[in-house]
C-alpha atoms as a PDB file:
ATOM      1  CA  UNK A   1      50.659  65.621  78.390  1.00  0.00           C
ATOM      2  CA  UNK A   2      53.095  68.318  77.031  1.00  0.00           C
ATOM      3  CA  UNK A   3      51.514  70.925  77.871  1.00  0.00           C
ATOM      4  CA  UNK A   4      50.935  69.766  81.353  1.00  0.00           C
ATOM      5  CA  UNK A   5      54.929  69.106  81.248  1.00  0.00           C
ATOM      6  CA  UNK A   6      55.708  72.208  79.526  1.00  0.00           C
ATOM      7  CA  UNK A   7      53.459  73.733  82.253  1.00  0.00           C
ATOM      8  CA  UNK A   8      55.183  72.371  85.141  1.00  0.00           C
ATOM      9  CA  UNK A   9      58.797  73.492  83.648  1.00  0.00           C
ATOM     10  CA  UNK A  10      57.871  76.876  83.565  1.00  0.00           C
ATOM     11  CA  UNK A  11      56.435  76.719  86.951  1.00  0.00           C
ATOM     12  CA  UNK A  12      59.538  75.693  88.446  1.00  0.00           C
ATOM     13  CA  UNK A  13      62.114  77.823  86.326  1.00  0.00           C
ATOM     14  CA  UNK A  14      59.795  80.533  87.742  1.00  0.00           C
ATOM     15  CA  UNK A  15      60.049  79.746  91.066  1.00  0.00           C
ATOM     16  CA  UNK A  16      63.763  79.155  90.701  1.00  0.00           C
ATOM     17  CA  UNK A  17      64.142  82.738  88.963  1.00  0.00           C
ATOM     18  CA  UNK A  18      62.484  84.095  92.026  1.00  0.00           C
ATOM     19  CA  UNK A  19      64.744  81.960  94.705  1.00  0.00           C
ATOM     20  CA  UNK A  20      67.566  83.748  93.070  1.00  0.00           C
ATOM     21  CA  UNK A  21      66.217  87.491  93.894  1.00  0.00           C
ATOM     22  CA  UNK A  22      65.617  86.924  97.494  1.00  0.00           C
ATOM     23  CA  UNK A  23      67.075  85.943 100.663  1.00  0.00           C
ATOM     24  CA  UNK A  24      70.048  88.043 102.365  1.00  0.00           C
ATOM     25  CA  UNK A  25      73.059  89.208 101.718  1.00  0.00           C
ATOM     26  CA  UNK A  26      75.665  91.135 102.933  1.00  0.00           C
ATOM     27  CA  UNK A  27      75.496  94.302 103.945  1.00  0.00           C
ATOM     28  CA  UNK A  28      71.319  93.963 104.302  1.00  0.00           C
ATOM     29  CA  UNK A  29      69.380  95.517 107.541  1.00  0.00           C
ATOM     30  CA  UNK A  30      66.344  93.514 108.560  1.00  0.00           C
ATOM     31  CA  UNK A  31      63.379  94.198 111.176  1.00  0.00           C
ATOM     32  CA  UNK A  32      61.375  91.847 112.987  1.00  0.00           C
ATOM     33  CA  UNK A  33      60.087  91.509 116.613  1.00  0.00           C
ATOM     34  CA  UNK A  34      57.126  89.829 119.003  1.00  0.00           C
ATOM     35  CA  UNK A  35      53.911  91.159 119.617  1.00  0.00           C
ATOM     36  CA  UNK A  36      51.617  89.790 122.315  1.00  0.00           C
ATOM     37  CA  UNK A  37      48.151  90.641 123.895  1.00  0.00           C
ATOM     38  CA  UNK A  38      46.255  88.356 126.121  1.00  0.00           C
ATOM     39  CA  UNK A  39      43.729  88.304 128.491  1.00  0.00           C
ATOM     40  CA  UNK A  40      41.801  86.090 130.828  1.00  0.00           C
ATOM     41  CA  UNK A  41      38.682  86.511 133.647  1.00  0.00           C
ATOM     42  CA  UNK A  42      37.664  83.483 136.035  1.00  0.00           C
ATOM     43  CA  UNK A  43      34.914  84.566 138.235  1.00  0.00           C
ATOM     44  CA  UNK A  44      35.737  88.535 139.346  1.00  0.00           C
ATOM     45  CA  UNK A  45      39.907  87.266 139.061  1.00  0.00           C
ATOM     46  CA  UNK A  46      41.382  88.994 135.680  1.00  0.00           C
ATOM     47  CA  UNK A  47      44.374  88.991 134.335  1.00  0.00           C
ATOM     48  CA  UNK A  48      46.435  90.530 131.369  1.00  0.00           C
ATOM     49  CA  UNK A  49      49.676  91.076 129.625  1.00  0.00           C
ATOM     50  CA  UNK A  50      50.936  93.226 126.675  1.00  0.00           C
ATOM     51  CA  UNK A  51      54.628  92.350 125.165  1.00  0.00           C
ATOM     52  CA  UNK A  52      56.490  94.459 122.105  1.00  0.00           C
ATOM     53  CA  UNK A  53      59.969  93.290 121.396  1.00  0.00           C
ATOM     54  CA  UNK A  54      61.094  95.075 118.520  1.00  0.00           C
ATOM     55  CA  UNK A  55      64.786  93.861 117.010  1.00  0.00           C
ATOM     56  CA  UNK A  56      66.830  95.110 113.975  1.00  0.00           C
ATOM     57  CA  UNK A  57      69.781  92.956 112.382  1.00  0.00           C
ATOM     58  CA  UNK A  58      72.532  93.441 110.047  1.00  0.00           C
ATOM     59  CA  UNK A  59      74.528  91.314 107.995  1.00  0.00           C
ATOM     60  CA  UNK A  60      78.420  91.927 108.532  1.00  0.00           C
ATOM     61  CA  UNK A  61      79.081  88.999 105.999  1.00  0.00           C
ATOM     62  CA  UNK A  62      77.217  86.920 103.481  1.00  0.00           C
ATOM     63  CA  UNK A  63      76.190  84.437 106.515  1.00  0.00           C
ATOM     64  CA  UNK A  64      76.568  86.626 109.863  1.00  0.00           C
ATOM     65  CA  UNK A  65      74.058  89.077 111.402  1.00  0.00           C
ATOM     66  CA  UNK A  66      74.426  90.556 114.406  1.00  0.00           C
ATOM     67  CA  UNK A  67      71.414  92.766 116.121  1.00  0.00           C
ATOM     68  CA  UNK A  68      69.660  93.657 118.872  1.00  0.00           C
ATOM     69  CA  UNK A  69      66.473  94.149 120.317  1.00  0.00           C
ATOM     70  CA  UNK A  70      64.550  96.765 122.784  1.00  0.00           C
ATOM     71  CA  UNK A  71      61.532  95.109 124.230  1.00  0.00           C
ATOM     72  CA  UNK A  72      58.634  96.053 127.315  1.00  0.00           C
ATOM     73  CA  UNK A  73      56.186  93.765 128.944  1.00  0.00           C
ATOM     74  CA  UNK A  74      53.850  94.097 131.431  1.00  0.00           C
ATOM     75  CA  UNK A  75      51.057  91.781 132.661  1.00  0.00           C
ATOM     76  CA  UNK A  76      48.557  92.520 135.583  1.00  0.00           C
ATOM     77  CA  UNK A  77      46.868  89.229 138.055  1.00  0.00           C
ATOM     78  CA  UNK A  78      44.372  90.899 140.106  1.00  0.00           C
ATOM     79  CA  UNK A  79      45.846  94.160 141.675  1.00  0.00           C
ATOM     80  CA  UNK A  80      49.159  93.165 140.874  1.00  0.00           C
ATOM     81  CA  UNK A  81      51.166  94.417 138.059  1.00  0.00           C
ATOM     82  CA  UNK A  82      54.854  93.874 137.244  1.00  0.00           C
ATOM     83  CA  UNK A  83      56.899  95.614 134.388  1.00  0.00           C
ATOM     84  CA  UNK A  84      59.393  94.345 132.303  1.00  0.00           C
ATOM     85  CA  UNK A  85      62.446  96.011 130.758  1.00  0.00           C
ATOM     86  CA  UNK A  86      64.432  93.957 128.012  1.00  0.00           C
ATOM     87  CA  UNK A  87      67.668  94.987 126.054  1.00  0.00           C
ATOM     88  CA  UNK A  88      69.604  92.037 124.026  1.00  0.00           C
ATOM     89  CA  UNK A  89      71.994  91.221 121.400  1.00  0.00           C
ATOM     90  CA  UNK A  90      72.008  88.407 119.488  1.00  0.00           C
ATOM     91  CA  UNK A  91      74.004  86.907 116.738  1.00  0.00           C
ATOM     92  CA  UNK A  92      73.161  84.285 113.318  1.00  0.00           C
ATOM     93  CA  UNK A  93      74.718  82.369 111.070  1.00  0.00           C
ATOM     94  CA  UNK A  94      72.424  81.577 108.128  1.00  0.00           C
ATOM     95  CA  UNK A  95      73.805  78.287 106.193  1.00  0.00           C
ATOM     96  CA  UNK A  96      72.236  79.525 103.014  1.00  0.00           C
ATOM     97  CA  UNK A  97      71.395  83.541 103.638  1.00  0.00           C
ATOM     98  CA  UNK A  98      70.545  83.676  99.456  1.00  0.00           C
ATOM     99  CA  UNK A  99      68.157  81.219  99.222  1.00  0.00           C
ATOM    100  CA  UNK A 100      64.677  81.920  99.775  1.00  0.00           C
ATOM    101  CA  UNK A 101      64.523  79.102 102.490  1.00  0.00           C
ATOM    102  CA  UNK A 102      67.305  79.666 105.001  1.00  0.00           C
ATOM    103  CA  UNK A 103      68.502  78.007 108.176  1.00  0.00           C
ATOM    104  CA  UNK A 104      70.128  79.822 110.899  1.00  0.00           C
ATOM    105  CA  UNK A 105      71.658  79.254 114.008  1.00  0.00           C
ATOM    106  CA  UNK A 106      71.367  82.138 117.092  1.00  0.00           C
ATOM    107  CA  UNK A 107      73.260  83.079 119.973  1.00  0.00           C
ATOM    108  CA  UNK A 108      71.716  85.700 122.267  1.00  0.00           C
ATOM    109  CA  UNK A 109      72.580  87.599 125.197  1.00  0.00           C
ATOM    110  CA  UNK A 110      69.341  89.466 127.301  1.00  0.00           C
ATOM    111  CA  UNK A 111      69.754  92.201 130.724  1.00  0.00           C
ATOM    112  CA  UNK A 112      65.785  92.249 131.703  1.00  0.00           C
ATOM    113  CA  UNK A 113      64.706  94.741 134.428  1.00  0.00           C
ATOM    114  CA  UNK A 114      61.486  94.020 136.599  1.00  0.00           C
ATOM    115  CA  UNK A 115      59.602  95.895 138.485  1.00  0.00           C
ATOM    116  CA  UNK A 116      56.870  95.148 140.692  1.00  0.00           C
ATOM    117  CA  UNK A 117      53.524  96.741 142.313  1.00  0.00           C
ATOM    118  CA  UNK A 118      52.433  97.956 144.102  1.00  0.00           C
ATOM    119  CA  UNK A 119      55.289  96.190 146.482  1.00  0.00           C
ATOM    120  CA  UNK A 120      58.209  98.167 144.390  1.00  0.00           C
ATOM    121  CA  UNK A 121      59.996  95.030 144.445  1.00  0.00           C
ATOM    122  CA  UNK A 122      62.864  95.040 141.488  1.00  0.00           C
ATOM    123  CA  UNK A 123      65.125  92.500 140.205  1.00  0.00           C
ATOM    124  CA  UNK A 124      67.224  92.187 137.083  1.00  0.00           C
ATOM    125  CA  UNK A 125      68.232  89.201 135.034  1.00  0.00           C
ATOM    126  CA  UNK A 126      70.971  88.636 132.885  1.00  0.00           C
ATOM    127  CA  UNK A 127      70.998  85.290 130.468  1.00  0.00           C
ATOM    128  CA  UNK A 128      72.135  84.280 127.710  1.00  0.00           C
ATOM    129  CA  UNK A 129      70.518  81.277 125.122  1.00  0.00           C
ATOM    130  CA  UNK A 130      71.284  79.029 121.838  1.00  0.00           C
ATOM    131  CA  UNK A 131      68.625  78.266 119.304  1.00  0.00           C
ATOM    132  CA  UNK A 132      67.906  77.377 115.800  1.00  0.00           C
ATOM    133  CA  UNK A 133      65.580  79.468 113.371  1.00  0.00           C
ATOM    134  CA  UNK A 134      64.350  78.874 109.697  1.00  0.00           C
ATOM    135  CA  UNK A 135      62.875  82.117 107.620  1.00  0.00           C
ATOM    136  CA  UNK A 136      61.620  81.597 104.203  1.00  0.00           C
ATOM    137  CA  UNK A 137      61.028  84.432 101.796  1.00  0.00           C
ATOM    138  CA  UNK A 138      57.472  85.423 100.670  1.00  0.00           C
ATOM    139  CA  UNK A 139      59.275  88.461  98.690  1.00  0.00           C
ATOM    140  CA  UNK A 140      62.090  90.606  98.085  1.00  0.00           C
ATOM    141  CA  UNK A 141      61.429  92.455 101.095  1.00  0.00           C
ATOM    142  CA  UNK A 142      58.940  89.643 103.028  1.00  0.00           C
ATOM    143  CA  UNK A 143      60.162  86.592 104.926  1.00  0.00           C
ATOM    144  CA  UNK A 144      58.229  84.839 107.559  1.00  0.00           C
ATOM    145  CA  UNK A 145      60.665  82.992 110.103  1.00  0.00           C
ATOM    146  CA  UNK A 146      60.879  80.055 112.808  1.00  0.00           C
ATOM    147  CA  UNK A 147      62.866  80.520 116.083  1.00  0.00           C
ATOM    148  CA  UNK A 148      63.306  77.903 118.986  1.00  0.00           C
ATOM    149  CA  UNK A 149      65.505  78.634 121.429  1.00  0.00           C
ATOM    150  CA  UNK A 150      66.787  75.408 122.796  1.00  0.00           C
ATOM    151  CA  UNK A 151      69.157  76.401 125.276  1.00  0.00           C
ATOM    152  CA  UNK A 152      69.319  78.677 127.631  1.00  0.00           C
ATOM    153  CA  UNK A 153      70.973  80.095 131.366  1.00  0.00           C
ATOM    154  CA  UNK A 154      69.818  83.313 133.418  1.00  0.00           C
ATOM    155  CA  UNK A 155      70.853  84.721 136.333  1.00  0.00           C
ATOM    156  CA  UNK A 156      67.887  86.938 138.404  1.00  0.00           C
ATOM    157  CA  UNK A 157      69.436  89.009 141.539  1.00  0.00           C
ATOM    158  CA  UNK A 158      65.765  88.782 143.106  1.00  0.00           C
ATOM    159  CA  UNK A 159      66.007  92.126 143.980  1.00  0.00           C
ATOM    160  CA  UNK A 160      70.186  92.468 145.681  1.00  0.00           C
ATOM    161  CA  UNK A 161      70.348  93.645 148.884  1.00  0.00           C
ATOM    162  CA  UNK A 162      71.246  90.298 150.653  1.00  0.00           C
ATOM    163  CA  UNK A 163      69.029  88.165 148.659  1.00  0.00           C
ATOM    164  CA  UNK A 164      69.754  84.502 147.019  1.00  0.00           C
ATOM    165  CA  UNK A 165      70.037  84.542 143.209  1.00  0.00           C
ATOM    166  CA  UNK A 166      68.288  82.445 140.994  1.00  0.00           C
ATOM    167  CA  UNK A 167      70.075  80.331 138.323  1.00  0.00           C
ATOM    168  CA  UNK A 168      67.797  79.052 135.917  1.00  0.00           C
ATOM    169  CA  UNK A 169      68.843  76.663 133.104  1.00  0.00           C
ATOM    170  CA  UNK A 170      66.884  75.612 130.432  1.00  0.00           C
ATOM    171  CA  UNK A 171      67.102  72.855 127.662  1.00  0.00           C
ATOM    172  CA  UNK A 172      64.090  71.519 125.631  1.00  0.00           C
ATOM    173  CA  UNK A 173      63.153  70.073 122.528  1.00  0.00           C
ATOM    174  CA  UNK A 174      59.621  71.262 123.118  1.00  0.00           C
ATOM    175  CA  UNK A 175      58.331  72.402 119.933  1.00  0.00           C
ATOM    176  CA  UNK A 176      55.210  74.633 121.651  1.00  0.00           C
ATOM    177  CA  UNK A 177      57.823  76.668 122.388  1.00  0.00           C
ATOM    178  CA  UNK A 178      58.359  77.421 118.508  1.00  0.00           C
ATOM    179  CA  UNK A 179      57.946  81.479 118.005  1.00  0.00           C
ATOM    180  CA  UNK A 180      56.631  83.120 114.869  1.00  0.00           C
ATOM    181  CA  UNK A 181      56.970  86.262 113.068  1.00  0.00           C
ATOM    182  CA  UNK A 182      57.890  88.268 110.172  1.00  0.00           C
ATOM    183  CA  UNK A 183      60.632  89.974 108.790  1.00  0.00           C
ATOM    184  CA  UNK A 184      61.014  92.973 106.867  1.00  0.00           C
ATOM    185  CA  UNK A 185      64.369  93.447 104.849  1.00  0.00           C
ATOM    186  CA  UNK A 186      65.493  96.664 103.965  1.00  0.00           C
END
């Protein structure tokens, strides 16, 4: 029963040793980012989409990163295809940034560019949102992070010239829309 004890005691201190060598702190550059492929056929109708969002943060402050991201999408139904541009910003507050399991809070701000075809039609959208994240570290240099964005407002100009705008708010607790990735820190 000691050992098992004894055992268990030097599990955790080594765990706890660990905790201590990881998370963020000021002054650290991370990467991260969404990758997507998908397809799907019914009958002769196919469709696809590719999506690479790379972002890059830094942390101004023991709890505060700012970043941005760079991102292109583009998905295909049948003969049409449409092409998306993204550039954003976004902002976190981690509640504990030295831990190995972190909260965070995000604010983001997104300018997407479409572009259709073969009907050339355009539009761009500009939005903002408000979510929570979690990231827990699998390393020094690994973490593995959470992100839900619960709340969020865009404006597309369906194209200008004379057209009606779209205003599109969003708020969910819908957990499918939970995102996954991985973080490298610098």
């Amino acid at each position: 029963m000691k050992k098992v004890i004894l055992t268990a005691i030097a599990v955790l201190g080594f765990v706890f040793a660990n905790a201590q060598t990881t998370g963020f702190s000021k002054g650290d550059v991370f990467v991260s980012g969404a990758f997507n492929v998908g397809s799907q056929k019914t009958g002769d109708f196919k469709s696809s989409d590719f999506t690479l969002v790379p972002s890059a943060g830094y942390f101004v402050t023991e709890n505060i990163a700012i970043g941005a991201k760079l991102g292109f999408s583009t998905s295909k139904e049948g003969d049409d295809k449409t092409n998306n541009f993204t550039v954003g910003a976004f902002g976190r507050y981690y509640f504990t940034p030295a831990s190995q399991f972190s909260v965070y809070g995000q604010a983001g701000f997104d300018y997407m560019n479409s572009k259709e075809k073969p009907s050339d039609f355009k539009s761009n959208t500009i939005g903002g949102n408000i979510g929570l994240g979690m990231s827990y570290f699998l390393s020094n240099h690994f973490a593995i992070e959470a992100t839900w964005i619960g709340l969020g407002y865009y404006v597309d100009n369906n194209g200008g010239h004379g057209a009606e705008k779209t205003n599109t708010f969003g708020f969910g607790t819908d957990l499918r829309d939970v995102s996954f990735g991985v973080v490298y820190k610098f």
